[in-house]
N, C-alpha and C. Protein backbone atom coordinates (compact mmCIF):
# COMPACT_ATOMS: atom_id res chain seq x y z
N UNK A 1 0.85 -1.19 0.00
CA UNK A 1 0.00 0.00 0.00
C UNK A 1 0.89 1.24 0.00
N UNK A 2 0.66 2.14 -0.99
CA UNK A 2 1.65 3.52 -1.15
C UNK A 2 1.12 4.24 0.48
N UNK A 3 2.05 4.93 0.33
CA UNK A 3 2.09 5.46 1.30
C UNK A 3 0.96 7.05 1.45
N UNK A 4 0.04 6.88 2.69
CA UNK A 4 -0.90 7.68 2.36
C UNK A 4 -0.57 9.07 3.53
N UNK A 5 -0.71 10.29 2.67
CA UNK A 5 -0.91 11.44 2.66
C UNK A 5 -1.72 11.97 4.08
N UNK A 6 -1.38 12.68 4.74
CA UNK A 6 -2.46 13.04 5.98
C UNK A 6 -3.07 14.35 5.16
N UNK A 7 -4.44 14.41 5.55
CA UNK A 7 -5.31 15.14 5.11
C UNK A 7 -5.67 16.20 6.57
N UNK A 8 -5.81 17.40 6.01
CA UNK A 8 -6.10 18.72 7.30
C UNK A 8 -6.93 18.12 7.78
N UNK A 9 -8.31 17.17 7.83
CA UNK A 9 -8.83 15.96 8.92
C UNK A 9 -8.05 15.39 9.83
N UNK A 10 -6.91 14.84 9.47
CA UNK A 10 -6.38 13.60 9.86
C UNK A 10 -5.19 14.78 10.68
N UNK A 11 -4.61 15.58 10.42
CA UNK A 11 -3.93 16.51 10.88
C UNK A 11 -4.69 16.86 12.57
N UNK A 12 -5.87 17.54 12.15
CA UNK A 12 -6.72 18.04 13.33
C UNK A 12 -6.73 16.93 14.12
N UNK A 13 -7.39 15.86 14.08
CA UNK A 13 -7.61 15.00 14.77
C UNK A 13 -6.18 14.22 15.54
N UNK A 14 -4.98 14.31 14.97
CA UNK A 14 -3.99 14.13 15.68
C UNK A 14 -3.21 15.35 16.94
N UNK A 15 -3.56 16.34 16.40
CA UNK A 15 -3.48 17.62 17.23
C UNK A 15 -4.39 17.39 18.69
N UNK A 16 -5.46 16.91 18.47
CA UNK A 16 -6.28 16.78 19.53
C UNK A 16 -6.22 15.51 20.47
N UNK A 17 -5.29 14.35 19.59
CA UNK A 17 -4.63 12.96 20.37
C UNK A 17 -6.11 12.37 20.01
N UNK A 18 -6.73 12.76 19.28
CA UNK A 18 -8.12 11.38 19.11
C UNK A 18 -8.06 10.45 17.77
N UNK A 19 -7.69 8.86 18.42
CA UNK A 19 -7.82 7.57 17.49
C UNK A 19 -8.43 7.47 16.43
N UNK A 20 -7.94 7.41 15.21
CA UNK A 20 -8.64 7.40 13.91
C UNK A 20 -7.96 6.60 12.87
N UNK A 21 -8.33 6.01 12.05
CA UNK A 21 -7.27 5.15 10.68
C UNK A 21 -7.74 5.82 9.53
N UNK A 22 -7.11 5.97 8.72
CA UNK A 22 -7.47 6.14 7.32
C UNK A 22 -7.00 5.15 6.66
N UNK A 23 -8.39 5.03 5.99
CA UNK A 23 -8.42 4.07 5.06
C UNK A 23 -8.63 4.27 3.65
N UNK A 24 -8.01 4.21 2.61
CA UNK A 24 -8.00 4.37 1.35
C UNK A 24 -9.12 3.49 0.43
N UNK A 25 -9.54 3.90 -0.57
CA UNK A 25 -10.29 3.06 -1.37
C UNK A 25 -10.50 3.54 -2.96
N UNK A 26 -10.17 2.88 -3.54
CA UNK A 26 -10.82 3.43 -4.87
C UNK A 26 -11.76 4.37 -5.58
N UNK A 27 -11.47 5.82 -5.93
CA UNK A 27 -12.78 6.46 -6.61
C UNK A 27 -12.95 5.92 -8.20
N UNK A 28 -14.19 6.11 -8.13
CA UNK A 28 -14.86 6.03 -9.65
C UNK A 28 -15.20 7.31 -9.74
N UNK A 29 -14.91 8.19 -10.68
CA UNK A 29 -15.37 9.72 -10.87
C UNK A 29 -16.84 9.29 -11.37
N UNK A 30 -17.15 7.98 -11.79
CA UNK A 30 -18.65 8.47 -12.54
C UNK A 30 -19.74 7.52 -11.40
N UNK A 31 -19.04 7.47 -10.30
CA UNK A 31 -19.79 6.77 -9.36
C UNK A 31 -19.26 7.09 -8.06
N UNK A 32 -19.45 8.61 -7.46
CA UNK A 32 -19.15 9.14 -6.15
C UNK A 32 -20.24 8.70 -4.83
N UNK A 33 -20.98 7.70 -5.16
CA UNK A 33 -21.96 7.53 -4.27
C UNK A 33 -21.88 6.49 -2.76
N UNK A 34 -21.97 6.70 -2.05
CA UNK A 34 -21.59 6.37 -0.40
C UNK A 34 -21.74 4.74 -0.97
N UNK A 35 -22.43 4.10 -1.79
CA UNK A 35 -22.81 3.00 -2.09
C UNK A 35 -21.29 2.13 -2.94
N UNK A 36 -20.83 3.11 -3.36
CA UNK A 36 -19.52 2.29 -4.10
C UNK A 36 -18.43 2.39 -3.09
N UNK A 37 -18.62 3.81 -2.37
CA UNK A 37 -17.52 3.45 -0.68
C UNK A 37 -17.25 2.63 -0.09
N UNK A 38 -19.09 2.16 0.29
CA UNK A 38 -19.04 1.03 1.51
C UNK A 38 -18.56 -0.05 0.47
N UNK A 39 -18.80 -0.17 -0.69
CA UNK A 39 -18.37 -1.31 -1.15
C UNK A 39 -17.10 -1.52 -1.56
N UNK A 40 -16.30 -0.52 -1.66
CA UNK A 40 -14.59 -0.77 -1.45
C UNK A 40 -14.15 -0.92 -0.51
N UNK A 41 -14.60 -0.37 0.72
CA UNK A 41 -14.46 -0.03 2.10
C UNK A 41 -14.51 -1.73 2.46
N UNK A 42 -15.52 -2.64 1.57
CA UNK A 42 -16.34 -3.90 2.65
C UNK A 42 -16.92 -3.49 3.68
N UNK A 43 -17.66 -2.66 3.80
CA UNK A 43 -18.54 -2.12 4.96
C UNK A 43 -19.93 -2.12 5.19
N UNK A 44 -20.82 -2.07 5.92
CA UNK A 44 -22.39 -1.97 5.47
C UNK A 44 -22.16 -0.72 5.28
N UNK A 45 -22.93 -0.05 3.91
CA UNK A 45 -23.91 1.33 3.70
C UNK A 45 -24.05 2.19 5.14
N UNK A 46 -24.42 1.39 5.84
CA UNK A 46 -25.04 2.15 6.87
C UNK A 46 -23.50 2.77 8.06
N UNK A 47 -23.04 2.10 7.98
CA UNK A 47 -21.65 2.90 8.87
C UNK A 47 -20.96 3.57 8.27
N UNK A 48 -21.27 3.71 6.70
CA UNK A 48 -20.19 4.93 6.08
C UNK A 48 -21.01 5.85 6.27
N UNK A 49 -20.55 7.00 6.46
CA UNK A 49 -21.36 8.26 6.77
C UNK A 49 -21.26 9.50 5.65
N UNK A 50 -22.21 9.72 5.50
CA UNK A 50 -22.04 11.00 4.27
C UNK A 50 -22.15 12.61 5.44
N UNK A 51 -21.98 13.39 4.37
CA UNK A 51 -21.31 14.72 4.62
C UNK A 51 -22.11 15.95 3.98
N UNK A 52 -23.54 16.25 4.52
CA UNK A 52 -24.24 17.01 3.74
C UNK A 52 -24.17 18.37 4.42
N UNK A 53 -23.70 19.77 3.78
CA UNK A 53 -24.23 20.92 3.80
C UNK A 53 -25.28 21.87 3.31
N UNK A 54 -26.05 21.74 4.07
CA UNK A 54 -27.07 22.76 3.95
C UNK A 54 -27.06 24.60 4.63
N UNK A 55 -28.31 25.05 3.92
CA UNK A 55 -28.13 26.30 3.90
C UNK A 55 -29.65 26.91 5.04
N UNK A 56 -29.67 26.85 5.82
CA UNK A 56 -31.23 27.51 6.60
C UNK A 56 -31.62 28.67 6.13
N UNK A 57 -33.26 28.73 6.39
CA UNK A 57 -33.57 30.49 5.72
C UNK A 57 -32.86 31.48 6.61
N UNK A 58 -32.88 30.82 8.07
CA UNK A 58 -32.77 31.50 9.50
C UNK A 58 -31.60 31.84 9.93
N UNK A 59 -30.84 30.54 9.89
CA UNK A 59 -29.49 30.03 11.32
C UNK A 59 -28.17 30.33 10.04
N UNK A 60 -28.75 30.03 8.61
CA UNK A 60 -27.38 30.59 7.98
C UNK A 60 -26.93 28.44 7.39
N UNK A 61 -25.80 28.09 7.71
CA UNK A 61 -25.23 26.65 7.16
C UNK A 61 -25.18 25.78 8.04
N UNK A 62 -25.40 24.54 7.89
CA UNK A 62 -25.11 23.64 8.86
C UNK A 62 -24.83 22.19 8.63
N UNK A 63 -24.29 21.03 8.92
CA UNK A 63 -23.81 20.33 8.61
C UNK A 63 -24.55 18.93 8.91
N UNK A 64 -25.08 18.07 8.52
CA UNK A 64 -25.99 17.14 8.59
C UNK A 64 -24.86 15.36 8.06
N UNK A 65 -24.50 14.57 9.32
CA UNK A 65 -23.82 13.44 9.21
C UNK A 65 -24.87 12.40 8.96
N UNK A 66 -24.53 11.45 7.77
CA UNK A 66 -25.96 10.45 7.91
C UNK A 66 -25.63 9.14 7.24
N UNK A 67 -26.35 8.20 7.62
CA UNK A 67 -25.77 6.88 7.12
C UNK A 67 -25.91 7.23 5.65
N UNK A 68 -24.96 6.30 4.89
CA UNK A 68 -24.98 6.50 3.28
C UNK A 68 -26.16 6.09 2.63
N UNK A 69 -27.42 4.72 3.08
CA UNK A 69 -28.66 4.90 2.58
C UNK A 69 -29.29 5.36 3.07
N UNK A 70 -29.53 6.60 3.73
CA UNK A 70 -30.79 7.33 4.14
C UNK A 70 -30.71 8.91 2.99
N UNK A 71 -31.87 9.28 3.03
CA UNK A 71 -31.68 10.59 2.22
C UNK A 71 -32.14 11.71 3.32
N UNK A 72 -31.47 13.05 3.39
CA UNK A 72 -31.77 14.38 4.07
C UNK A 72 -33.35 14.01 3.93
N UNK A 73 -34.21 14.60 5.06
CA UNK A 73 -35.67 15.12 5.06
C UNK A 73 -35.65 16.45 5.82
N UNK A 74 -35.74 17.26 4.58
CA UNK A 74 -34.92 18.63 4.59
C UNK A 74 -36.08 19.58 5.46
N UNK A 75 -37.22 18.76 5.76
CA UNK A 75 -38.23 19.45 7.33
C UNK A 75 -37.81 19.53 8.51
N UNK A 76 -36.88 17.68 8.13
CA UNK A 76 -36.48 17.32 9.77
C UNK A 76 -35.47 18.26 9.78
N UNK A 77 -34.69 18.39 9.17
CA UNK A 77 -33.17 19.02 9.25
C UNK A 77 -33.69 20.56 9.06
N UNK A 78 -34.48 20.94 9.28
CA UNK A 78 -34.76 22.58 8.80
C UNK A 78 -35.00 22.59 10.67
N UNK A 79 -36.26 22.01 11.27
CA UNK A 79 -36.63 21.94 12.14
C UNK A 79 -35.15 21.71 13.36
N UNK A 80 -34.55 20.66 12.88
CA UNK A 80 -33.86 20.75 14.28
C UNK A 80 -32.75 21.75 14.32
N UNK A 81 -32.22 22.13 13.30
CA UNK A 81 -31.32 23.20 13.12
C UNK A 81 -32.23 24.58 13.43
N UNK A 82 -32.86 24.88 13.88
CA UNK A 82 -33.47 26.06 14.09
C UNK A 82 -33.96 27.06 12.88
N UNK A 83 -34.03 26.46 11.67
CA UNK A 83 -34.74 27.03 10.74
C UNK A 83 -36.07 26.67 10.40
N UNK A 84 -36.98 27.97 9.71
CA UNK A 84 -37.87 27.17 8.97
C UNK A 84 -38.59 26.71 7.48
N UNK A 85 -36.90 26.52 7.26
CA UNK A 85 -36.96 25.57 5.33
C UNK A 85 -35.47 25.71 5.60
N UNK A 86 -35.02 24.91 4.96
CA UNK A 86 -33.23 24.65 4.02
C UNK A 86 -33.09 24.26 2.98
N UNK A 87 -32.23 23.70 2.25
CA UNK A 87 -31.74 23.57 1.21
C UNK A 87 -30.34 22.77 1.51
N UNK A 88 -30.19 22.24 0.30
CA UNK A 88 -28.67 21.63 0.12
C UNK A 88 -28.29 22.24 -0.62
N UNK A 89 -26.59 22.42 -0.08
CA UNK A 89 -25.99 23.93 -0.58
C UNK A 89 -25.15 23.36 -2.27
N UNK A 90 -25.36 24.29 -3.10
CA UNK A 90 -25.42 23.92 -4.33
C UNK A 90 -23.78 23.32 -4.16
N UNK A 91 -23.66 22.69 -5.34
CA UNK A 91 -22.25 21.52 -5.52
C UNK A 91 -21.03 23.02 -5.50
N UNK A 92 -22.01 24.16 -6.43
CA UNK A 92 -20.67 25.03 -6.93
C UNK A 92 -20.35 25.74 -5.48
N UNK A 93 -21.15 25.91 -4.63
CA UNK A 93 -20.54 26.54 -3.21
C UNK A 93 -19.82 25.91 -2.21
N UNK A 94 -19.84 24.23 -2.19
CA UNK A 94 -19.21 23.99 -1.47
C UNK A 94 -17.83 23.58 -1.12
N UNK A 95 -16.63 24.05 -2.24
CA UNK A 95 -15.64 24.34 -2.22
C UNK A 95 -15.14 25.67 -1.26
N UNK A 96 -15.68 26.90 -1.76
CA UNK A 96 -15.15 28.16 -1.55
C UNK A 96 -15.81 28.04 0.17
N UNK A 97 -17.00 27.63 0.70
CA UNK A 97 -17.68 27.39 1.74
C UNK A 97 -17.12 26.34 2.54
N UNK A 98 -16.85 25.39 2.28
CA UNK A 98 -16.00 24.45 3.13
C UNK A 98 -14.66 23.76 3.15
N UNK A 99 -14.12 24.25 1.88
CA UNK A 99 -12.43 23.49 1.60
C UNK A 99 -12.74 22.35 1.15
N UNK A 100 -14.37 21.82 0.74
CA UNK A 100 -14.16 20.32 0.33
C UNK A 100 -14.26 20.37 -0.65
N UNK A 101 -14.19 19.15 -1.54
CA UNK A 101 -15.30 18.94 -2.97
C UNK A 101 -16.46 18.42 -2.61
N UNK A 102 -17.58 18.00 -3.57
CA UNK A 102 -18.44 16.57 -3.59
C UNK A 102 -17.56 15.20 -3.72
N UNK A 103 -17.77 14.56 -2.84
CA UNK A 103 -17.33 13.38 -2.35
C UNK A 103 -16.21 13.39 -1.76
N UNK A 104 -15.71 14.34 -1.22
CA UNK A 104 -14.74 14.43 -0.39
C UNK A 104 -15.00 15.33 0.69
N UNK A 105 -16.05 15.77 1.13
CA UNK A 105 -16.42 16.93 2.44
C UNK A 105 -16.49 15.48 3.77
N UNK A 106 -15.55 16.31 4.41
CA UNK A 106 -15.75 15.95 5.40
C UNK A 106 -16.18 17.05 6.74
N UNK A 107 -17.04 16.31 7.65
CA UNK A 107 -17.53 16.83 8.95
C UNK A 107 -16.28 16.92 9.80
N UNK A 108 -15.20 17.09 9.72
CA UNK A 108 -14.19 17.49 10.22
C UNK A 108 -13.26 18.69 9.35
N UNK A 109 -12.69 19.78 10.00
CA UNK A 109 -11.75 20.71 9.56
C UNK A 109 -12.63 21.80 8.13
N UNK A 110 -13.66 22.02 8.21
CA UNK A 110 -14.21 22.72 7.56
C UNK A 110 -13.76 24.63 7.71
N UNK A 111 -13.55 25.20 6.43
CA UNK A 111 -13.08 26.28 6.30
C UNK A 111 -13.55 27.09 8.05
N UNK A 112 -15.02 26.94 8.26
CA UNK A 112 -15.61 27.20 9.44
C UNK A 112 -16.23 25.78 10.15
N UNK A 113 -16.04 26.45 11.43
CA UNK A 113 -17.18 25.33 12.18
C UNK A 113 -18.32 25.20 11.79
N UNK A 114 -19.41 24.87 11.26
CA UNK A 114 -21.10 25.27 11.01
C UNK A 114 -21.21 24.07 12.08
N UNK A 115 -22.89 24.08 13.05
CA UNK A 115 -23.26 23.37 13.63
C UNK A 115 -23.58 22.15 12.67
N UNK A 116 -23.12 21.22 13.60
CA UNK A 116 -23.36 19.71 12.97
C UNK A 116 -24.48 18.95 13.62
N UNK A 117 -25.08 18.35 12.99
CA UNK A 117 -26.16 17.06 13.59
C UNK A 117 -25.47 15.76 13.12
N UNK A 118 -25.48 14.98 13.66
CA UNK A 118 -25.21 13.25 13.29
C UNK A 118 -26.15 12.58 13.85
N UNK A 119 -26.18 11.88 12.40
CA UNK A 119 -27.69 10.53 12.82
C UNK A 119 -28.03 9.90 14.25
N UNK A 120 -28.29 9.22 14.50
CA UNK A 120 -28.35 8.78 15.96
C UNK A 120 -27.89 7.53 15.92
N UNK A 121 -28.09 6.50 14.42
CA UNK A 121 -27.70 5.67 14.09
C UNK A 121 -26.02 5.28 14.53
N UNK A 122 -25.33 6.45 14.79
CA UNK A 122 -23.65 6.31 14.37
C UNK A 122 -23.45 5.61 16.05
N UNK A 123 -24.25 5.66 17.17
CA UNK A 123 -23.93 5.32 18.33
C UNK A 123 -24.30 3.80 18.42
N UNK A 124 -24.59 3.35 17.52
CA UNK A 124 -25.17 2.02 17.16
C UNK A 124 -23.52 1.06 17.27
N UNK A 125 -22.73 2.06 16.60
CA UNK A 125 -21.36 1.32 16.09
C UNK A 125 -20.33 1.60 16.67
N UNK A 126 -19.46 0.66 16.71
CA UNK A 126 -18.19 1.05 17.47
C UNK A 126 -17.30 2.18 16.79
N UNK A 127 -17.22 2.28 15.38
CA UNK A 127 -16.92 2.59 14.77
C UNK A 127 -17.48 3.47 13.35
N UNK A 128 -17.33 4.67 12.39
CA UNK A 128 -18.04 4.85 11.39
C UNK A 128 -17.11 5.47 10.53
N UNK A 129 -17.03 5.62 9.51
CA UNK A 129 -16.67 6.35 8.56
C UNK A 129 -17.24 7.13 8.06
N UNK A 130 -16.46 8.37 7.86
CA UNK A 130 -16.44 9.45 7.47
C UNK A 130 -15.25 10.28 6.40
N UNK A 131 -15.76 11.00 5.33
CA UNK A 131 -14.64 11.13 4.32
C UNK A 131 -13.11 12.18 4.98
N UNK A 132 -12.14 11.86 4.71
CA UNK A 132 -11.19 12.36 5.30
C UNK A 132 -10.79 13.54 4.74
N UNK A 133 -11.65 14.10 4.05
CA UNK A 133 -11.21 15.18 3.09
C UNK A 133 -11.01 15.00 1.35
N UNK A 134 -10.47 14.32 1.70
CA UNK A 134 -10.61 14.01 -0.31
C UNK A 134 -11.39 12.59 -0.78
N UNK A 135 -11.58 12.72 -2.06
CA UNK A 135 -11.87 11.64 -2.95
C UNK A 135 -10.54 10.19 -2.56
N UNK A 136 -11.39 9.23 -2.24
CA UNK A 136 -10.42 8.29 -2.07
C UNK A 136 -10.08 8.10 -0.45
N UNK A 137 -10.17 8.55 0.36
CA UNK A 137 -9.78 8.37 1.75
C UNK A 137 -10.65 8.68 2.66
N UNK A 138 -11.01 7.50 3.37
CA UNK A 138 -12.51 7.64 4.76
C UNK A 138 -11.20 7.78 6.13
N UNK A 139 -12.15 8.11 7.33
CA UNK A 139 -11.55 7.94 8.26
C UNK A 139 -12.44 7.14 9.25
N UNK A 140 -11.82 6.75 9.98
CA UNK A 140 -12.64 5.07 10.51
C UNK A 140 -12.24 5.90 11.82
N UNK A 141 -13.22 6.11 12.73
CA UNK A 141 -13.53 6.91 14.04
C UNK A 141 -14.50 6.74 14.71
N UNK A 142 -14.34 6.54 16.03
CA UNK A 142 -15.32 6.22 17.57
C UNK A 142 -16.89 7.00 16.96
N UNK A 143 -17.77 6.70 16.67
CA UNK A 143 -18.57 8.04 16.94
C UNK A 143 -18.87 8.98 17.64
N UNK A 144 -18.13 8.34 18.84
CA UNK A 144 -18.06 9.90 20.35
C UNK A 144 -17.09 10.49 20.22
N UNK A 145 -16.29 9.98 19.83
CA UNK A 145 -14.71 10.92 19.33
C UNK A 145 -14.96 11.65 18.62
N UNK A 146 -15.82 11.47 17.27
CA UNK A 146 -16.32 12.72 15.81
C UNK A 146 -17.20 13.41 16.99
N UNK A 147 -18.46 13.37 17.58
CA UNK A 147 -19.14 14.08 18.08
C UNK A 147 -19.00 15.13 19.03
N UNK A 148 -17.49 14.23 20.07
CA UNK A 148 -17.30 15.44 20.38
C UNK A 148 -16.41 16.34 19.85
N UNK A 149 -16.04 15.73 18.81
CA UNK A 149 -14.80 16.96 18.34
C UNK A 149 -15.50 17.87 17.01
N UNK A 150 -15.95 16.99 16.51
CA UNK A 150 -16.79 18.42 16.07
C UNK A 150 -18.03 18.79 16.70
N UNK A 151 -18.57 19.04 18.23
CA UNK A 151 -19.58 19.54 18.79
C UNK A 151 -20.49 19.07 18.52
N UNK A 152 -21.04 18.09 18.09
CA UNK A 152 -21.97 18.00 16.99
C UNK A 152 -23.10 17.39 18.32
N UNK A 153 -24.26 17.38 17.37
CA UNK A 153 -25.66 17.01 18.19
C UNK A 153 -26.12 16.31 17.75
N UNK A 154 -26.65 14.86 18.20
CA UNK A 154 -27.58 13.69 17.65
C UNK A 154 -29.10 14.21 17.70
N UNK A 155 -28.95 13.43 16.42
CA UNK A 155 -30.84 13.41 16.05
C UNK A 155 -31.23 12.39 15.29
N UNK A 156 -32.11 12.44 15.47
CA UNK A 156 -33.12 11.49 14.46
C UNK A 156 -33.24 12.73 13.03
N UNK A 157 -32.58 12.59 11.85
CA UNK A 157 -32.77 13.27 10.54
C UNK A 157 -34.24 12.89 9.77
């Protein structure tokens, strides 16, 4: 295995002394979907975690962690973020807005903090993945370790 690259994720999270692996896997540019992850990964769907930013009418951006087959229900997520409607923040903003791409945002080391929610599901597991910053690299982490390091708040999405 070449030798892999630490990502400003994997950086932060060593700064702070909290346990994490990165794990590498194959991208398909014409198949960025949490579904071809878990399946390089060998993982269930459900412990890879996706990385959605949204935009509130109210509170401004916020960050929504969720198993890879569930989809945003952009009421629930309007509602518990303290807005009332959101949106998912278009593909072209979330570079200049968070330092990520699509398929590489991760809920860690974002240009800003935005408040985070994570599924409730992630306490289910010893373990979950989450993208480490780029295309090609998850990071395999406690779910109380992500939660508390990025502040984040469980919900039911």
């Amino acid at each position: 295995m070449a030798n892999i690259s630490k990502t400003n994720a994997a950086r932060l999270l060593d700064a702070a002394g909290i346990s994490y692996e990165l794990v590498p896997y194959v991208v398909d540019e014409t198949d960025l979907s949490v579904g071809h992850v878990a399946e390089q990964l060998g993982e269930d769907i459900e412990q890879v975690f996706k990385t959605l930013v949204l935009r509130g009418d109210k509170n401004g951006m916020f960050v929504c962690v969720m198993p890879g087959d569930m989809e945003v229900d952009l009421k629930v997520a309007a509602k518990i973020s303290g807005n009332k409607n959101c949106d998912m923040l278009h593909v072209k903003e979330l570079l200049p807005t968070t330092g990520y791409i699509r398929g590489g945002c991760s809920p860690i080391g974002m240009k800003k903090q935005f408040p985070t929610f994570i599924y409730e599901s992630a306490l289910l597991y010893d373990y979950i993945y989450v993208s480490a910053g780029i295309r090609g690299l998850q990071i395999k982490i406690s779910p109380q370790d992500l939660i508390r390091f990025v502040d984040a708040q469980i919900y039911p999405l």
